[in-house]
C-alpha atoms as a PDB file:
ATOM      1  CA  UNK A   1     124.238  98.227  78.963  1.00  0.00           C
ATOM      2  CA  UNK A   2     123.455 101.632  80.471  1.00  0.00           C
ATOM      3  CA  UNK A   3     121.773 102.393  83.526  1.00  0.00           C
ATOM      4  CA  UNK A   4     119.810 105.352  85.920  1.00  0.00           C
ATOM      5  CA  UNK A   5     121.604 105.453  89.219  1.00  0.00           C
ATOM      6  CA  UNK A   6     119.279 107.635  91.537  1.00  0.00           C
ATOM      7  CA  UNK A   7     121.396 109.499  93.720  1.00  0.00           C
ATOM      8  CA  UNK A   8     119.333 112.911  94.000  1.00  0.00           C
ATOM      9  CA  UNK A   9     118.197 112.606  98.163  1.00  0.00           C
ATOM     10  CA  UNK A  10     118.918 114.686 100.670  1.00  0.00           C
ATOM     11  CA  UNK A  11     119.855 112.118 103.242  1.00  0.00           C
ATOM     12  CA  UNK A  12     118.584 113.901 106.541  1.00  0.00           C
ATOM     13  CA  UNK A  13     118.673 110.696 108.449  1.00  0.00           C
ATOM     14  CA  UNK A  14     122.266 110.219 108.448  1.00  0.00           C
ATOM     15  CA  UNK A  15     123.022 114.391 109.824  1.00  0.00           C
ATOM     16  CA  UNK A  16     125.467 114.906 110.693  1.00  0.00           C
ATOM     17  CA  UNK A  17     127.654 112.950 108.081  1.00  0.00           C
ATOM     18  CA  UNK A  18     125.475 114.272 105.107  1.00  0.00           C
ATOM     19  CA  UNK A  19     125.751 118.195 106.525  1.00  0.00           C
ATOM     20  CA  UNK A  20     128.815 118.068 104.476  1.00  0.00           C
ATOM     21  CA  UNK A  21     128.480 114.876 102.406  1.00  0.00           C
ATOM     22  CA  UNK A  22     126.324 114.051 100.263  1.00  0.00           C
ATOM     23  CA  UNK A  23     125.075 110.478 101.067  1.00  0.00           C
ATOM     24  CA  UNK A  24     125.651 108.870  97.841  1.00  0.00           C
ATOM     25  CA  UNK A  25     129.364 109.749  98.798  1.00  0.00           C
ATOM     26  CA  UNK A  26     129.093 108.486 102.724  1.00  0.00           C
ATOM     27  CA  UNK A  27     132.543 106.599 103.039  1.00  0.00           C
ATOM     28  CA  UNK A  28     132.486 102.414 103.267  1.00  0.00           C
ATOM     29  CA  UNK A  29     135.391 100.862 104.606  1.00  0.00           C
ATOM     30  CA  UNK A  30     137.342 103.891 103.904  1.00  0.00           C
ATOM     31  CA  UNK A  31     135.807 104.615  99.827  1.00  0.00           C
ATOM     32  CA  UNK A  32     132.400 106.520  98.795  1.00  0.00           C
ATOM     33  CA  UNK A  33     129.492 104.584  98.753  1.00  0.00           C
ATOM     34  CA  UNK A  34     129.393 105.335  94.663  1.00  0.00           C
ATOM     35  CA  UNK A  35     132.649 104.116  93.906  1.00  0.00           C
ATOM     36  CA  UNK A  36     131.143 100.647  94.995  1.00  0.00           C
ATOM     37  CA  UNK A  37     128.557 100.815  92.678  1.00  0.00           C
ATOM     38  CA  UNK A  38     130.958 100.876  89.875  1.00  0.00           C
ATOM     39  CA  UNK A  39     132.994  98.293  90.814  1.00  0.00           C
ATOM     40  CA  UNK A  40     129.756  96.766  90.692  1.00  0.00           C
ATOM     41  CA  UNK A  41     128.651  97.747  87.345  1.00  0.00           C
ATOM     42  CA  UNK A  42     131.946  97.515  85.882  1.00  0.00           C
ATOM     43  CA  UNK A  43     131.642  93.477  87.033  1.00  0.00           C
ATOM     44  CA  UNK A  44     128.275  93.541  85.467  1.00  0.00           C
ATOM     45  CA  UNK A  45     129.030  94.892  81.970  1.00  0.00           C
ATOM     46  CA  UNK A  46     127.195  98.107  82.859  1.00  0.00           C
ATOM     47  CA  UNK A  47     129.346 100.743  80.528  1.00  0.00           C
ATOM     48  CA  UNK A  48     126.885 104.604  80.954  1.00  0.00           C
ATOM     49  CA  UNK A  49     125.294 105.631  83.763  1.00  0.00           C
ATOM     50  CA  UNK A  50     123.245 108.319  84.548  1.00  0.00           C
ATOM     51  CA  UNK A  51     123.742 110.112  87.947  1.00  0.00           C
ATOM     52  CA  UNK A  52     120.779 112.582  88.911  1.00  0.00           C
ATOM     53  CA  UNK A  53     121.911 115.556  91.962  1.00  0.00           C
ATOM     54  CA  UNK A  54     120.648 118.125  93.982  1.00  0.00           C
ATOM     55  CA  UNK A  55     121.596 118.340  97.426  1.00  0.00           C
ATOM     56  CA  UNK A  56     125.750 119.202  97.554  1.00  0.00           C
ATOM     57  CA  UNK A  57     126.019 118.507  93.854  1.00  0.00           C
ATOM     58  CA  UNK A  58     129.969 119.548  93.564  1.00  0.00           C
ATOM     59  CA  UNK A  59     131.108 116.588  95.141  1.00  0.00           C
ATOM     60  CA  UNK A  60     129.247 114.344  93.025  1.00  0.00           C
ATOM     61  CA  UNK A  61     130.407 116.289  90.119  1.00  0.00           C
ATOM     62  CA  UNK A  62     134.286 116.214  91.398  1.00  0.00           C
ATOM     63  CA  UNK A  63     133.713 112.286  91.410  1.00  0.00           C
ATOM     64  CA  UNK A  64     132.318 112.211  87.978  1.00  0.00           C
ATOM     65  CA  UNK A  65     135.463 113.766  86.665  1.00  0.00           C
ATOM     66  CA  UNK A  66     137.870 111.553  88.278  1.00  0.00           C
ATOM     67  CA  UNK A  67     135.501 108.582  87.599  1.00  0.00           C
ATOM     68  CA  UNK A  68     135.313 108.995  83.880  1.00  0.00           C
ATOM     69  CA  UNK A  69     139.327 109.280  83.990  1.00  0.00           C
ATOM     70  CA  UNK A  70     140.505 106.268  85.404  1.00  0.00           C
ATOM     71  CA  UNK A  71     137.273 103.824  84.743  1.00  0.00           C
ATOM     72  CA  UNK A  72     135.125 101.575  81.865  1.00  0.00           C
ATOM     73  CA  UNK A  73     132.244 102.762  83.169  1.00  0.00           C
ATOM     74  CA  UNK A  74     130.796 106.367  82.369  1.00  0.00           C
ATOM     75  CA  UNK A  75     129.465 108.451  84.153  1.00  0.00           C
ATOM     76  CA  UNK A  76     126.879 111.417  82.836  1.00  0.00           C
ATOM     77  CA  UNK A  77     125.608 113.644  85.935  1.00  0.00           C
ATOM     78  CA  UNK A  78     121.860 115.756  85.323  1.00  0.00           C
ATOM     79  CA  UNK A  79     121.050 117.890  88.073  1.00  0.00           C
ATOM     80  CA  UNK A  80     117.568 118.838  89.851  1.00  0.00           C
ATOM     81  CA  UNK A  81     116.982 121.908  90.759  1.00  0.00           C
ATOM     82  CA  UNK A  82     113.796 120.647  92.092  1.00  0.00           C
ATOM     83  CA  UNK A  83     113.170 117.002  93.196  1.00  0.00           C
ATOM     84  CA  UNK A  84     111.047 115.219  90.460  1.00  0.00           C
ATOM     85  CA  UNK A  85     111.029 111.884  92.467  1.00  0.00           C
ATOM     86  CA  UNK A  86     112.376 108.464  90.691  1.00  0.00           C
ATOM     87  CA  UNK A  87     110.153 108.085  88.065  1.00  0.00           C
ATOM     88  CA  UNK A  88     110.290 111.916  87.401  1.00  0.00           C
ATOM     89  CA  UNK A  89     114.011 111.539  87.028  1.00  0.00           C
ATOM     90  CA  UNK A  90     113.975 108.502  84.349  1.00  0.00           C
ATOM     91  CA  UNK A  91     111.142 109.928  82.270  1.00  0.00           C
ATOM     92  CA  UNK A  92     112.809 113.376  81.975  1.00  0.00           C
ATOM     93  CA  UNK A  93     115.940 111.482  81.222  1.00  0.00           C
ATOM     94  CA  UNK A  94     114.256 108.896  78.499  1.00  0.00           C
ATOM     95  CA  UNK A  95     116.477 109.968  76.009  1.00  0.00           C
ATOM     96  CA  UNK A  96     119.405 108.523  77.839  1.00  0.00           C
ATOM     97  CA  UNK A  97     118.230 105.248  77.253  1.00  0.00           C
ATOM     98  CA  UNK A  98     116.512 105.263  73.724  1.00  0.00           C
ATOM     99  CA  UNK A  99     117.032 102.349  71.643  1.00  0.00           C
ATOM    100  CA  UNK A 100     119.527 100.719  73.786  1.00  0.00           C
ATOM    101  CA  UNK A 101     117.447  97.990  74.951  1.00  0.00           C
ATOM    102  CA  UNK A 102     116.950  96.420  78.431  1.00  0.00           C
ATOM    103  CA  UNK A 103     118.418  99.298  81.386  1.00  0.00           C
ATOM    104  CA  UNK A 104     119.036  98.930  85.004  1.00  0.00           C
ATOM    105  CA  UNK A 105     117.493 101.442  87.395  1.00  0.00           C
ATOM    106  CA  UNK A 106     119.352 101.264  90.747  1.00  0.00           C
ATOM    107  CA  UNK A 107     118.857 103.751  93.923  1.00  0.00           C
ATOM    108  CA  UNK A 108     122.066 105.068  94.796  1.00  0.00           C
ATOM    109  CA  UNK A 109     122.119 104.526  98.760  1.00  0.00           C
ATOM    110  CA  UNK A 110     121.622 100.797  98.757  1.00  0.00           C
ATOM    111  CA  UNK A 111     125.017  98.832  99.561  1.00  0.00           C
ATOM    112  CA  UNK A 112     125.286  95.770  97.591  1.00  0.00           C
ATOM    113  CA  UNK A 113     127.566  92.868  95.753  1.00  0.00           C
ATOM    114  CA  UNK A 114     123.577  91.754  93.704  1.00  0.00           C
ATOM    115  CA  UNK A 115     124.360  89.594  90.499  1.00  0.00           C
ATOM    116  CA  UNK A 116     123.303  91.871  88.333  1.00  0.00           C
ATOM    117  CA  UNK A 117     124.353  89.682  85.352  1.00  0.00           C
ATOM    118  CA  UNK A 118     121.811  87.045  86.582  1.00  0.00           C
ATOM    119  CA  UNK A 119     119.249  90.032  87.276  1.00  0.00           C
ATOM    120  CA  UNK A 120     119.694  91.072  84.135  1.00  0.00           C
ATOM    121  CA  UNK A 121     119.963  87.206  82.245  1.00  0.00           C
ATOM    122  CA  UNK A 122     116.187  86.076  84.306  1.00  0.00           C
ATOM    123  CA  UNK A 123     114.673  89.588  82.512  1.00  0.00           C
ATOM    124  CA  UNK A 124     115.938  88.762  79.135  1.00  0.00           C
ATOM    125  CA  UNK A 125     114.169  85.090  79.436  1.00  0.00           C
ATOM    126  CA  UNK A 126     110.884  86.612  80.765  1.00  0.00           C
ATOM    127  CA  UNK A 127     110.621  88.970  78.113  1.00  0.00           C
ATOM    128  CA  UNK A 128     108.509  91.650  80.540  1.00  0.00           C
ATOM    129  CA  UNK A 129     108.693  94.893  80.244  1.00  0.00           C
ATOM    130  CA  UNK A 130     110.090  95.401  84.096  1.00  0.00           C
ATOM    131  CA  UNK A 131     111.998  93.118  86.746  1.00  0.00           C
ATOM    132  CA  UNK A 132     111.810  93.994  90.185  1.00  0.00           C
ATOM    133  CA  UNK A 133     114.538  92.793  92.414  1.00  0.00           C
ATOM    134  CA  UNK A 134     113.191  91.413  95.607  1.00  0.00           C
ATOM    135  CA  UNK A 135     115.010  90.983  99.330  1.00  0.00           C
ATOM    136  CA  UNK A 136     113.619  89.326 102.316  1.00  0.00           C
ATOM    137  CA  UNK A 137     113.023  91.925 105.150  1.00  0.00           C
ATOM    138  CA  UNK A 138     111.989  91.533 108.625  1.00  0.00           C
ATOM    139  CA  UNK A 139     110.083  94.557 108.814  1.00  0.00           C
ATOM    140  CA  UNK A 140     107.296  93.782 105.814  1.00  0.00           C
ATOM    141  CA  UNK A 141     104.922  96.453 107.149  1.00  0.00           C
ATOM    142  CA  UNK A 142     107.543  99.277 106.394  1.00  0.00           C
ATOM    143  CA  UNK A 143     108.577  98.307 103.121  1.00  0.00           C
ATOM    144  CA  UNK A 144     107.014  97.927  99.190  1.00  0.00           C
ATOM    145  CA  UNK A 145     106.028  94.192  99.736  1.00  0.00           C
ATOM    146  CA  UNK A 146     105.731  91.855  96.742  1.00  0.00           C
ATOM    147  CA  UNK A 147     103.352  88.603  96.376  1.00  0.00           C
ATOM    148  CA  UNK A 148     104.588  85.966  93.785  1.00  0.00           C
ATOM    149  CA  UNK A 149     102.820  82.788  92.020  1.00  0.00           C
ATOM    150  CA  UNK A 150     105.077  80.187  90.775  1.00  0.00           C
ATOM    151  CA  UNK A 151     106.206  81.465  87.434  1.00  0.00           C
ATOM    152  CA  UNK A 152     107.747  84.730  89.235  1.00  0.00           C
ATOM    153  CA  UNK A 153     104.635  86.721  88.209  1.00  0.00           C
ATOM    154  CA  UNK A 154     104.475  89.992  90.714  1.00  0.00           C
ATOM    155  CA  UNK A 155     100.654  89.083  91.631  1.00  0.00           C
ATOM    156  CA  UNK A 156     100.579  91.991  94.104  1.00  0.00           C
ATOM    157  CA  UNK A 157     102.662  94.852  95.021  1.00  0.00           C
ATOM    158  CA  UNK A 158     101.560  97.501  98.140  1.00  0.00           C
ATOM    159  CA  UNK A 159     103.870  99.900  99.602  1.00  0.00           C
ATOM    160  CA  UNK A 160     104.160  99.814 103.240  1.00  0.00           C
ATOM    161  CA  UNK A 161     100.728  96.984 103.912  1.00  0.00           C
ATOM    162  CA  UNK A 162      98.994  96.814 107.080  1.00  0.00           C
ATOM    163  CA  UNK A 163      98.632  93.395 106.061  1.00  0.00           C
ATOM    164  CA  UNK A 164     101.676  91.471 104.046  1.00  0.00           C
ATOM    165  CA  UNK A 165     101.247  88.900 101.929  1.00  0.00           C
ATOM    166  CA  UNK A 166     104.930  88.008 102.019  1.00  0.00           C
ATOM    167  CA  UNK A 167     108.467  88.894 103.058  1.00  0.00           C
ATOM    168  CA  UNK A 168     109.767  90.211 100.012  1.00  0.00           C
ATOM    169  CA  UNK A 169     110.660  93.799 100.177  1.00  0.00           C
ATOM    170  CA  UNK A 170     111.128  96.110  96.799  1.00  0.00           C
ATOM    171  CA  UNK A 171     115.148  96.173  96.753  1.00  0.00           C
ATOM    172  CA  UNK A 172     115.085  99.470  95.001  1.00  0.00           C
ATOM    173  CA  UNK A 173     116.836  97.903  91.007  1.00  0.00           C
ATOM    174  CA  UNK A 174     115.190  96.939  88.454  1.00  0.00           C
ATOM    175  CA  UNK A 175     116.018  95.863  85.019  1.00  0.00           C
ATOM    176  CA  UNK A 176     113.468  97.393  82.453  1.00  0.00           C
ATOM    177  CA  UNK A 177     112.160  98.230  79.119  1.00  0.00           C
ATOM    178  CA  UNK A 178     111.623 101.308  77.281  1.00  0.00           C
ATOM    179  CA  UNK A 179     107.836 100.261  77.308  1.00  0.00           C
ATOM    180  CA  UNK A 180     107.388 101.448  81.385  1.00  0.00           C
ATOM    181  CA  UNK A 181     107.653 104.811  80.190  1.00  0.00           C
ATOM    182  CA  UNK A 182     104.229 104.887  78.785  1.00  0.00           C
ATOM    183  CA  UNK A 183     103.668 104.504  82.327  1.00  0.00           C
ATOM    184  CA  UNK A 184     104.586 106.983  83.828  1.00  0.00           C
ATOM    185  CA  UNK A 185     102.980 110.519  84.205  1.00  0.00           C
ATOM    186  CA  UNK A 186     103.530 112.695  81.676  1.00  0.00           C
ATOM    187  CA  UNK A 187     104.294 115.621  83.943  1.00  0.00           C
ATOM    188  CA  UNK A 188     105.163 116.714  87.757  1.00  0.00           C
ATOM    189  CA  UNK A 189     106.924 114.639  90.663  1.00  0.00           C
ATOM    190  CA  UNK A 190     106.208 110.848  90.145  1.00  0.00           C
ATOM    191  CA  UNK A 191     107.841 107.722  91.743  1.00  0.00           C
ATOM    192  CA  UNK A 192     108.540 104.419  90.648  1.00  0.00           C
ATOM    193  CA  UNK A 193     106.821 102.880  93.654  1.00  0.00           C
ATOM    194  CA  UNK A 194     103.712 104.943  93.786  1.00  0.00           C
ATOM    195  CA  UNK A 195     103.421 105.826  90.378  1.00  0.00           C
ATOM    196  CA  UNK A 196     104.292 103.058  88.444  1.00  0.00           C
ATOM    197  CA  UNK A 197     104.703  99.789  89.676  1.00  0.00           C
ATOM    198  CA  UNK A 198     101.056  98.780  90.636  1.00  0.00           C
ATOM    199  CA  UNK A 199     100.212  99.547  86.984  1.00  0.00           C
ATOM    200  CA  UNK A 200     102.582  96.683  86.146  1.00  0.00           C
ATOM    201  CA  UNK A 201     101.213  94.055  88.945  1.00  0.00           C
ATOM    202  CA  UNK A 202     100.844  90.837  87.195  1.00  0.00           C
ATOM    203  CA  UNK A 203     103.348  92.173  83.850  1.00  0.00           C
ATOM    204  CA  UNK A 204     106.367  92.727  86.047  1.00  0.00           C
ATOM    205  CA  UNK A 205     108.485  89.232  87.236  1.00  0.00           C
ATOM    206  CA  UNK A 206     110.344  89.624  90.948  1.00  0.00           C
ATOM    207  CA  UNK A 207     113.933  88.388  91.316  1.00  0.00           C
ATOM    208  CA  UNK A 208     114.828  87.507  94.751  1.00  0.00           C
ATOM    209  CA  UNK A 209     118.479  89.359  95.508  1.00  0.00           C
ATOM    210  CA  UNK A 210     120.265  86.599  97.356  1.00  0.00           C
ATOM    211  CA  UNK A 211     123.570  88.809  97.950  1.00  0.00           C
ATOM    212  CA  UNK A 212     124.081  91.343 100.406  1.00  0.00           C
ATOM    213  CA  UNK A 213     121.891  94.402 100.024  1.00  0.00           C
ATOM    214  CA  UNK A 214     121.457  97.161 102.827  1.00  0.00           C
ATOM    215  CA  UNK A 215     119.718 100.583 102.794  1.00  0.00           C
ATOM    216  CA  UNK A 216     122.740 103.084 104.271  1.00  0.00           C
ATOM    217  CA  UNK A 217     120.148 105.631 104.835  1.00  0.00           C
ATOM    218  CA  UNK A 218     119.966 105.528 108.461  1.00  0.00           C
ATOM    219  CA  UNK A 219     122.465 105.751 110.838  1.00  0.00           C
ATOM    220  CA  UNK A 220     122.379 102.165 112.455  1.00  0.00           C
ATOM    221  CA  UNK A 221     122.411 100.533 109.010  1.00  0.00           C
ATOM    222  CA  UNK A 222     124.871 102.743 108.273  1.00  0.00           C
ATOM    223  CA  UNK A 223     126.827 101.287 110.668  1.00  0.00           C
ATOM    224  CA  UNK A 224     126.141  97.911 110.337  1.00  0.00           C
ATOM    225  CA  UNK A 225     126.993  98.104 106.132  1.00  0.00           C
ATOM    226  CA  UNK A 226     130.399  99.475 107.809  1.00  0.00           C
ATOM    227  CA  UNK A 227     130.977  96.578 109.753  1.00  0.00           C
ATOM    228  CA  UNK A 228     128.987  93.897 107.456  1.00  0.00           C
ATOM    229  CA  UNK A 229     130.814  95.197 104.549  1.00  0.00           C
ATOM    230  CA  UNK A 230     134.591  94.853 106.137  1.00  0.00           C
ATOM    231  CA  UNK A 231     133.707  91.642 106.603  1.00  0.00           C
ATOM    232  CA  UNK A 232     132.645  91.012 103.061  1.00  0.00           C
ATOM    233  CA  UNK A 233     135.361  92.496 101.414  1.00  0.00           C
ATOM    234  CA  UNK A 234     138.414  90.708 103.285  1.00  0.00           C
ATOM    235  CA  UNK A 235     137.043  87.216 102.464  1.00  0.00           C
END
């Protein structure tokens, strides 16, 4: 299975650490923030992944190298000069994908241990052409917020409501088709939440992420992934 890991920010929040660093390589518990992620793919039977950069691309790039020498899972780097946002990214990178069947799009500076392998096993059964994985946030009003019915269906999907429906926050991976990229605009900066997702509302199934999933883009969740994580890992 191959998948788009969007790694392409510029991660202002988390200056000074990202003056030097960029933040898809912030250290956790002492490795980069990517080389989770494929520990985590390599448990999921993820085998090619696509890495998009921009900001400090050379250390991404030095990663790639040693990645693809000691690991089962692949790694194929495309840099931005410009930003093209996440949908941008995957539609400019369709090829990548073509005729491989389902693919995992994943945002690069989420900390997580998901089951992918379940992700990935509930979209095969729903046969739809996206899955959107779903976490429980207690800040609804500052997130992409999801409503479900009681097959799964995503009935509703706003970004950032005055007015939530629910408690189920857009986790930022998804397991897709090759069909949501008639969906997206055929030219210029796009993103996936924006863009492309409320054209699927009522097509797309939610998957509620029960393991532990934190945005790293800030400075206090930064440091709470550092400690949450230490924890994790020496159970």
């Amino acid at each position: 299975m191959k998948a788009y890991l969007l790694a392409a920010g510029l991660g202002t929040r988390l200056r000074p650490i990202t003056d030097t660093i960029p933040k898809c390589l912030v250290p956790i518990c002492g490795r980069p923030l990517l080389a989770w992620w494929i520990d985590l793919f390599s448990s999921s039977g993820i085998t090619e992944v696509l890495i998009n950069t921009h900001y400090l691309p050379g250390p991404v790039r030095d990663f790639i190298k040693e990645n693809n020498r000691i690991s089962d899972v692949k790694l194929t780097e495309v840099y931005e000069d410009q930003l093209k946002g996440s949908a941008g990214t995957i539609r400019d990178n369709r090829d990548f994908v073509r005729g491989s069947g389902d693919f995992l799009i994943a945002y690069a500076d989420n900390l997580t241990n998901a089951d992918l392998s379940g992700m990935c096993a509930f979209h095969k059964e729903k046969k739809a052409p996206l899955t959107m994985g779903l976490f429980h946030t207690n800040n609804p009003k500052g997130c992409g917020i999801a409503a479900l019915d009681g097959e799964n269906h995503i009935t509703e999907f706003v970004e950032k409501p005055a007015e939530p429906k629910s408690d189920l926050a857009n986790a930022g991976i998804y397991v897709a088709t090759e069909e949501v990229f008639k969906l997206i605009p055929e030219e210029g900066v796009c993103d996936l939440g924006k863009d492309v997702l409320p054209s699927l509302v009522g097509r797309m199934y939610g998957y509620e992420i029960k393991d532990y999933l934190i945005d790293v883009g800030t400075m206090p969740n930064y440091e709470k992934a550092q400690a949450d994580w230490k924890l994790i890992t020496e159970r």
